[in-house]
N, C-alpha and C. Protein backbone atom coordinates (compact mmCIF):
# COMPACT_ATOMS: atom_id res chain seq x y z
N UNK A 1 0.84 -1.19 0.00
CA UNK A 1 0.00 0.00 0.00
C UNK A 1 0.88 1.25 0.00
N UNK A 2 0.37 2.36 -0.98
CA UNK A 2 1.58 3.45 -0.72
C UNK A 2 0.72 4.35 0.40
N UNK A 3 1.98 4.89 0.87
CA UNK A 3 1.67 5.66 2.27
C UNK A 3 1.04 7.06 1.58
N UNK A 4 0.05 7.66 2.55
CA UNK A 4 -0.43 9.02 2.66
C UNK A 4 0.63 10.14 2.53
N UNK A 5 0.02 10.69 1.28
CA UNK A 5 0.69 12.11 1.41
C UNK A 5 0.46 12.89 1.49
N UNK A 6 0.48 14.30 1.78
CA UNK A 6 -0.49 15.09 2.45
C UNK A 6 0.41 16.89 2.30
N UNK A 7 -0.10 17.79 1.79
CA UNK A 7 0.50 18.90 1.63
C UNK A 7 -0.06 19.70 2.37
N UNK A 8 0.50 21.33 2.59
CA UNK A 8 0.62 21.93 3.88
C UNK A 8 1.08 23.07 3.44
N UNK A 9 0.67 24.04 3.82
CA UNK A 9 1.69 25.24 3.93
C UNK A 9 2.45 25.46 5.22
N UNK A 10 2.27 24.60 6.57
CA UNK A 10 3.16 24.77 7.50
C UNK A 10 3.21 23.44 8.39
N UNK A 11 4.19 23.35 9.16
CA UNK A 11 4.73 21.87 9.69
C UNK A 11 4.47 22.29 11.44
N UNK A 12 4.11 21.19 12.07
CA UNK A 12 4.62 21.12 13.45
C UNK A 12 6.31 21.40 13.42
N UNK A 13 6.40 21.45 14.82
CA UNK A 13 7.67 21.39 15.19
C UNK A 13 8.23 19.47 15.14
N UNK A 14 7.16 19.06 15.89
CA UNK A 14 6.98 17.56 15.65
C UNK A 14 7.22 17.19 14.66
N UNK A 15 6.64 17.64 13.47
CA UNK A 15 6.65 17.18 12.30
C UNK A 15 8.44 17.69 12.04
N UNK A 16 8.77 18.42 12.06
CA UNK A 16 10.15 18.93 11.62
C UNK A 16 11.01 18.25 12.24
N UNK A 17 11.19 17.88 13.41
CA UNK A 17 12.08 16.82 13.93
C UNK A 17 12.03 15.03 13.85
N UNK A 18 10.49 15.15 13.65
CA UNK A 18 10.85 13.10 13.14
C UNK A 18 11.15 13.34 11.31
N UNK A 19 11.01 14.12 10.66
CA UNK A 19 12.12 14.30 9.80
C UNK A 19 13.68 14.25 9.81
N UNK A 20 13.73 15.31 10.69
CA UNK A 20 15.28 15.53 10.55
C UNK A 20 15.96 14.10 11.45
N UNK A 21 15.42 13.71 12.08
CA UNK A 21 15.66 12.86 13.30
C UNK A 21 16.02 11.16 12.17
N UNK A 22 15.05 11.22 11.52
CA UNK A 22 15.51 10.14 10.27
C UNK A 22 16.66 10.80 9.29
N UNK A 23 16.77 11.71 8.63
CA UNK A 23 17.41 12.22 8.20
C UNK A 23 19.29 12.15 8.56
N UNK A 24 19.00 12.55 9.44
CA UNK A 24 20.27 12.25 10.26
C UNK A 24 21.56 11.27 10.69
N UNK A 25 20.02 10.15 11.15
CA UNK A 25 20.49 8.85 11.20
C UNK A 25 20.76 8.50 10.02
N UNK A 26 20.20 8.40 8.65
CA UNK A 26 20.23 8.20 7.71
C UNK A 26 21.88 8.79 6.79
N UNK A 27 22.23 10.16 7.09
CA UNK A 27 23.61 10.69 6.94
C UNK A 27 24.35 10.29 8.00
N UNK A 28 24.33 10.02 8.98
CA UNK A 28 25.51 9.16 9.98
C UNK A 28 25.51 7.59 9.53
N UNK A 29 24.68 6.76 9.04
CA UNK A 29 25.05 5.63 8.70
C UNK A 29 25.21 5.43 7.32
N UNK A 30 25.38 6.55 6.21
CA UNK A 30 25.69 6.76 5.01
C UNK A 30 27.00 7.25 5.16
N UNK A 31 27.31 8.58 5.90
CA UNK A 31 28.44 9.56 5.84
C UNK A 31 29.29 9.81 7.28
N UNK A 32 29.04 8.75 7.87
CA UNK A 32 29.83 8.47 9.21
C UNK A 32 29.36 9.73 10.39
N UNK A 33 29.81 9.74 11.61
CA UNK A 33 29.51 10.27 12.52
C UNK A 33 29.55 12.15 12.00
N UNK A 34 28.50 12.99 12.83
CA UNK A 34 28.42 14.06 12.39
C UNK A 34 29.33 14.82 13.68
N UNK A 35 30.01 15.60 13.44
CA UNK A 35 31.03 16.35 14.41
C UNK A 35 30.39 18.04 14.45
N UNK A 36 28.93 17.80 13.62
CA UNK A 36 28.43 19.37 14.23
C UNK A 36 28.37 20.25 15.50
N UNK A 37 28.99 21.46 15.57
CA UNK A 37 28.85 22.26 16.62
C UNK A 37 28.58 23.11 16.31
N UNK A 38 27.71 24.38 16.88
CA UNK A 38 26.77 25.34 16.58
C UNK A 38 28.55 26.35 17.02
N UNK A 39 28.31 27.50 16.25
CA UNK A 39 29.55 28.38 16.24
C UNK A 39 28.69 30.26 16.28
N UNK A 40 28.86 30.64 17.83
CA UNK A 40 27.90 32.50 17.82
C UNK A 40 29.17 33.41 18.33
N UNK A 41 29.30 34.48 17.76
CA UNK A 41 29.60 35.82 18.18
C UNK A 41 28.46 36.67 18.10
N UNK A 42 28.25 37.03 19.30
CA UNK A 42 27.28 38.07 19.34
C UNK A 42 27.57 39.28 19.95
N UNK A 43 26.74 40.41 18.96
CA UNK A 43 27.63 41.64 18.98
C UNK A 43 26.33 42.42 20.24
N UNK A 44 26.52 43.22 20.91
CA UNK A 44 25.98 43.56 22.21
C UNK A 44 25.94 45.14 21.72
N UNK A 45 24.45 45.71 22.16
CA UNK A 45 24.31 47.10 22.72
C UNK A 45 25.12 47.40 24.20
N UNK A 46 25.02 48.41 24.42
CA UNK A 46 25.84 49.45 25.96
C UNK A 46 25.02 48.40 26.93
N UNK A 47 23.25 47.84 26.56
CA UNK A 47 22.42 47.19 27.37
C UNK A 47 22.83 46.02 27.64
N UNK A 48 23.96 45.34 27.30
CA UNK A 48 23.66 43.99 26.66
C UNK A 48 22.68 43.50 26.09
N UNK A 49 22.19 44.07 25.27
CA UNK A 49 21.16 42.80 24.65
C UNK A 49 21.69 42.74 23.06
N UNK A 50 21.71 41.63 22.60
CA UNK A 50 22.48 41.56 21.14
C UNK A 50 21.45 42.40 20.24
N UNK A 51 22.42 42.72 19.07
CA UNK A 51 21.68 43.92 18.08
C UNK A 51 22.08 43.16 16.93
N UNK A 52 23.51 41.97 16.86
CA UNK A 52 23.84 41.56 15.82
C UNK A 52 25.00 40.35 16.08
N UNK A 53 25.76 40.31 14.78
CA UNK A 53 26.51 39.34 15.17
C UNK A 53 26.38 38.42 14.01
N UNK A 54 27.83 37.13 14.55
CA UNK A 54 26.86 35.75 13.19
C UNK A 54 26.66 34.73 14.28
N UNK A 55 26.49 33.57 13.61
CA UNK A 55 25.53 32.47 14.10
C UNK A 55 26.42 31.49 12.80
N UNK A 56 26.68 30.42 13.22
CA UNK A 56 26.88 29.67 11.92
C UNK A 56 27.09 27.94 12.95
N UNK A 57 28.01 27.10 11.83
CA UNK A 57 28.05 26.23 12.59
C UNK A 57 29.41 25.44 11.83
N UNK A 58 30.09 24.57 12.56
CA UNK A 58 31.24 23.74 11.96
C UNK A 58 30.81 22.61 11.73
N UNK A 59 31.36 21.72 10.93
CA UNK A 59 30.93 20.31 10.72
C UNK A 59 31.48 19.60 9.60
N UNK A 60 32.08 18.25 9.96
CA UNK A 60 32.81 17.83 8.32
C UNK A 60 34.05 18.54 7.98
N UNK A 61 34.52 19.63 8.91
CA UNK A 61 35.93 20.17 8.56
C UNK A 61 35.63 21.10 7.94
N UNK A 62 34.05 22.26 7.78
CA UNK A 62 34.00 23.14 7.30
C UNK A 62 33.02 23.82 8.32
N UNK A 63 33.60 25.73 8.18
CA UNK A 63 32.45 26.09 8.60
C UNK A 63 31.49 27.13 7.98
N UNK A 64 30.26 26.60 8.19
CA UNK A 64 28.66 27.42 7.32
C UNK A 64 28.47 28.92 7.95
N UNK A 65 29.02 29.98 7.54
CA UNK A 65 28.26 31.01 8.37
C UNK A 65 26.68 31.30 7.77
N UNK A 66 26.06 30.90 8.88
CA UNK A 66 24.47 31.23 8.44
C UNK A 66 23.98 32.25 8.30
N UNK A 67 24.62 33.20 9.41
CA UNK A 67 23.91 34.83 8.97
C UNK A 67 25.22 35.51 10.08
N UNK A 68 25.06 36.99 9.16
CA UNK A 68 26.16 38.35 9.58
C UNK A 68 25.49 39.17 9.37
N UNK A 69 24.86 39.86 10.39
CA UNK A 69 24.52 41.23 10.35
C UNK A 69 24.99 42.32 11.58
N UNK A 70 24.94 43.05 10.71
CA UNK A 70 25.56 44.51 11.76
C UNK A 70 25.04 45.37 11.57
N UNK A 71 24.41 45.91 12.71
CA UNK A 71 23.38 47.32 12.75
C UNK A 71 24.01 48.33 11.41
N UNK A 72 23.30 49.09 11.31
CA UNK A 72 23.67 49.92 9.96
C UNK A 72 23.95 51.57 10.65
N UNK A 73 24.09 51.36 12.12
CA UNK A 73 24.72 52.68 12.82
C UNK A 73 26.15 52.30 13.39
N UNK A 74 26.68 50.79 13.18
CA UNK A 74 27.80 50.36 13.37
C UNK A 74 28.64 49.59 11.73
N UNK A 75 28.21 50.13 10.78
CA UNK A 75 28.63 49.61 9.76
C UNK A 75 29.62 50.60 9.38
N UNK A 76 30.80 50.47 8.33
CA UNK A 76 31.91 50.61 8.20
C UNK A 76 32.68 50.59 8.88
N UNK A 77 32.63 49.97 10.46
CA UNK A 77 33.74 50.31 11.66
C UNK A 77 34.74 48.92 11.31
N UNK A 78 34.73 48.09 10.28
CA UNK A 78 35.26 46.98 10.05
C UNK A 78 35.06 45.54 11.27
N UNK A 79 33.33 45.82 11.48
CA UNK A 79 33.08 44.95 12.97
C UNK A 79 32.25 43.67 11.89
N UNK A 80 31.93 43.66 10.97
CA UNK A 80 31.98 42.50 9.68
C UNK A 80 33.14 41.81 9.44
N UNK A 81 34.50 42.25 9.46
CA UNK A 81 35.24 41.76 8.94
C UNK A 81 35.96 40.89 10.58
N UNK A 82 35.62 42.20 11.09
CA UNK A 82 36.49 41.48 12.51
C UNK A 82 35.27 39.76 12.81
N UNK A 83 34.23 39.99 12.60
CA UNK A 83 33.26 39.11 13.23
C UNK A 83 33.58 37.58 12.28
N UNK A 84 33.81 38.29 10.97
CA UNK A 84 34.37 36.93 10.23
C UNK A 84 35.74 35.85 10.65
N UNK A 85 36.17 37.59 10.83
CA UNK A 85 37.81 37.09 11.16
C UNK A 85 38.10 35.74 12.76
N UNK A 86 36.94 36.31 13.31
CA UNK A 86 36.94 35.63 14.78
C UNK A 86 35.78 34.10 14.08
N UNK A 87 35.30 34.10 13.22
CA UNK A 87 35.04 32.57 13.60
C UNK A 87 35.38 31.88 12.03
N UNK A 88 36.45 32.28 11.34
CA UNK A 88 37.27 31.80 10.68
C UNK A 88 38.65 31.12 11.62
N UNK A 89 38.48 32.07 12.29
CA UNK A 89 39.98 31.28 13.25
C UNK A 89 39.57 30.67 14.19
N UNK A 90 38.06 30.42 14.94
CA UNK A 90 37.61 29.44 15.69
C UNK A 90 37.10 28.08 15.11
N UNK A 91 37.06 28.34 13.78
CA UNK A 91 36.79 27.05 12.68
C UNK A 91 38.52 26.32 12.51
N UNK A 92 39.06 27.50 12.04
CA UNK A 92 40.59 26.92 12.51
C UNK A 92 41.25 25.85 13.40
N UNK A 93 40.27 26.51 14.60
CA UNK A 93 41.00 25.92 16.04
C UNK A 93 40.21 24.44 15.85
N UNK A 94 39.02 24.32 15.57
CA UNK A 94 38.19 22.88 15.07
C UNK A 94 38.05 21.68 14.32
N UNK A 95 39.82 22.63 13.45
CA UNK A 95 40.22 21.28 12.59
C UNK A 95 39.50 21.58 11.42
N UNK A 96 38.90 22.89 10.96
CA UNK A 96 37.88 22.99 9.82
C UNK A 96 39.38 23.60 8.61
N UNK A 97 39.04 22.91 7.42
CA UNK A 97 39.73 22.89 6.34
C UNK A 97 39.24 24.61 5.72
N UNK A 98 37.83 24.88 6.10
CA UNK A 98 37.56 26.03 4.93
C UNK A 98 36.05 26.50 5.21
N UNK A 99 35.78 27.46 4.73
CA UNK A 99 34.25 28.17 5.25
C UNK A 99 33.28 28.46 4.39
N UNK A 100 32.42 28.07 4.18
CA UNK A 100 31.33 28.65 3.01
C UNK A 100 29.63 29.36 3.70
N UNK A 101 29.58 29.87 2.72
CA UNK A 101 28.43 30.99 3.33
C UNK A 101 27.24 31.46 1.42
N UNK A 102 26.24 31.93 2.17
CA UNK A 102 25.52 32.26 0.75
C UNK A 102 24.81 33.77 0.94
N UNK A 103 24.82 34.51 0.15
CA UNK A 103 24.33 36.42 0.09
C UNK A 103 23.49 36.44 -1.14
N UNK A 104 22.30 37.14 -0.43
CA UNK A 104 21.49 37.78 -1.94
C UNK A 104 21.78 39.37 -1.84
N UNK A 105 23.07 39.59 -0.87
CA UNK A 105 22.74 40.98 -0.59
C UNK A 105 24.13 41.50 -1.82
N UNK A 106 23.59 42.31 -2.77
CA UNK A 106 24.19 42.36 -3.60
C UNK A 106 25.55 43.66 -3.09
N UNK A 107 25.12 44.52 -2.00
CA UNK A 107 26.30 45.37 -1.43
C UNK A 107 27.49 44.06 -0.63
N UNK A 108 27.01 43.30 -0.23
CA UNK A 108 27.84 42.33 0.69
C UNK A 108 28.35 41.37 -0.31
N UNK A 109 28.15 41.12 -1.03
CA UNK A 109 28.98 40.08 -2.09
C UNK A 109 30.83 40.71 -2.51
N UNK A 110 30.95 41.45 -2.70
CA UNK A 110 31.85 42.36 -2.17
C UNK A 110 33.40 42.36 -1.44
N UNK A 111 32.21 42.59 0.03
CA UNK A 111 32.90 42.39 1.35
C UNK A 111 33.28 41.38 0.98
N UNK A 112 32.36 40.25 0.99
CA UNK A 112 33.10 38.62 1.04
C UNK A 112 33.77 38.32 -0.57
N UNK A 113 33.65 38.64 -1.09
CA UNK A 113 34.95 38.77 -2.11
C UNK A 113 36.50 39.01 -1.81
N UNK A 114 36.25 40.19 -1.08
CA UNK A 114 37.38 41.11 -0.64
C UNK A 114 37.78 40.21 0.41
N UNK A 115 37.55 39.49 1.29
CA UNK A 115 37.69 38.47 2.62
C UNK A 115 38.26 37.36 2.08
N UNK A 116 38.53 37.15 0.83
CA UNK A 116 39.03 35.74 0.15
C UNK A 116 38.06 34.89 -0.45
N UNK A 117 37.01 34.90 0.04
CA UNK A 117 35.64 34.12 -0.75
C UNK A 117 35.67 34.08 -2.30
N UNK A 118 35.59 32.89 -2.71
CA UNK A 118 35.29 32.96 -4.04
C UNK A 118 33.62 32.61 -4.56
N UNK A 119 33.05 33.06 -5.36
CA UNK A 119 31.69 32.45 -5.90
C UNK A 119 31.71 30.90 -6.25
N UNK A 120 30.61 29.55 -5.65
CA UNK A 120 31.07 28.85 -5.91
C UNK A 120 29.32 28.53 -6.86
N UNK A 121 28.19 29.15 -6.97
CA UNK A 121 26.93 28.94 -7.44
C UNK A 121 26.49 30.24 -7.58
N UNK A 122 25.52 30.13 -7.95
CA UNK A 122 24.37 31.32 -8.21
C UNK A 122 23.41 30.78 -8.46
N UNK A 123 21.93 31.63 -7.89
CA UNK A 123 20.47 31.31 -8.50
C UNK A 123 20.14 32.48 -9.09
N UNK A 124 19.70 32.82 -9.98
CA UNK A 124 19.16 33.71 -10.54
C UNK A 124 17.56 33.58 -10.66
N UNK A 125 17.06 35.11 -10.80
CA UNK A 125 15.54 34.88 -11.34
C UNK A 125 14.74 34.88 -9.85
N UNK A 126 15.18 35.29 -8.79
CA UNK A 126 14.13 35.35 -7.29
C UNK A 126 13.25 35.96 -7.53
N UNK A 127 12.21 36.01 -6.67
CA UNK A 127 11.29 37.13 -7.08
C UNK A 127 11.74 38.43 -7.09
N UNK A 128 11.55 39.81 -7.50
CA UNK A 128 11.85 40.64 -7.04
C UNK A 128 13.47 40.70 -8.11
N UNK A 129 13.81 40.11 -8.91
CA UNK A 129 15.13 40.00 -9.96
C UNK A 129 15.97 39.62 -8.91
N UNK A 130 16.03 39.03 -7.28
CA UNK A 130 17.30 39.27 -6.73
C UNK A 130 18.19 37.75 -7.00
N UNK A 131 19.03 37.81 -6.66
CA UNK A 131 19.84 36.32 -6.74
C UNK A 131 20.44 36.02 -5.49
N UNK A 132 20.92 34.75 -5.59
CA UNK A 132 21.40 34.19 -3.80
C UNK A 132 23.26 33.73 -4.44
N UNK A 133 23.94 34.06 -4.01
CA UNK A 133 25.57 33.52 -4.30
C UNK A 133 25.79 32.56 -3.56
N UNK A 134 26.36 31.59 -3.84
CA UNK A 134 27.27 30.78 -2.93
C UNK A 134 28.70 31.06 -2.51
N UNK A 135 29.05 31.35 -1.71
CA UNK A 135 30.81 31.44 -1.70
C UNK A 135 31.45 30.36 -0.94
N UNK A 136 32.94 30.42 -1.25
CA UNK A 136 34.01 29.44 0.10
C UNK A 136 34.94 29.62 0.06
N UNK A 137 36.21 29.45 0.93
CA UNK A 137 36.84 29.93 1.46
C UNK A 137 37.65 28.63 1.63
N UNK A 138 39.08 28.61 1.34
CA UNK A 138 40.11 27.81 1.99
C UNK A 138 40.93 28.42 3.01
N UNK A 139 40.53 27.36 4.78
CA UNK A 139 41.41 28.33 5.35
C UNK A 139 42.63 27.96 5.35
């Protein structure tokens, strides 16, 4: 009998983890043990409360930065480059070979050019004409 399928515009949380939860198992007994660790600098107001920062993660000997943002009343102080710079060399310390990351922000493609990143994809055609880059990095 084929199983029920069923479409949605939104998932439990439930639902999102006995996915990934197979998923997983499924890449650890395909692609051997996963050595993921979640990787944050977070950048702080006078309040402490974060305003920015990245978030990414190591794994496999590489690390993903997921997101970099910096308030736009602290931009040009080179606190992007420093924020890269600090978890490029904590990917370092992890045994990570190299770093990849993805931008639709067409001013920031750039920066990470200028940082050593090379383009390794592109999507073209988003809504709105924008596109998403892939980049990476050998460290």
């Amino acid at each position: 009998m084929f199983p029920e399928l069923t479409i949605t515009d939104h998932f439990t949380p439930e639902e999102e983890q006995a996915i990934l939860d197979r998923l997983q198992a499924y890449n650890i007994e395909n692609f051997g043990p996963m050595d993921r660790k979640d990787l944050a600098i977070i950048l702080r107001d006078g309040a402490g409360e974060p305003e920015g920062g990245l978030l990414g993660r190591t794994g496999r000997g590489w690390l993903y930065v997921q997101m970099l943002f910096v308030p736009e009343h602290l931009r040009g102080q080179g606190i992007a480059k420093r924020l890269l710079a600090m978890a490029e060399e904590e990917a370092r310390s992890r045994g990570c070979v190299g770093a990849y990351l993805d931008t639709m922000n067409a001013l920031a493609l750039p920066f990470y050019l200028k940082q050593g990143y090379e383009p390794i994809g592109r999507l073209e055609g988003l809504t709105g004409g924008h596109s998403v880059t892939w980049l990476k990095k050998r460290l």
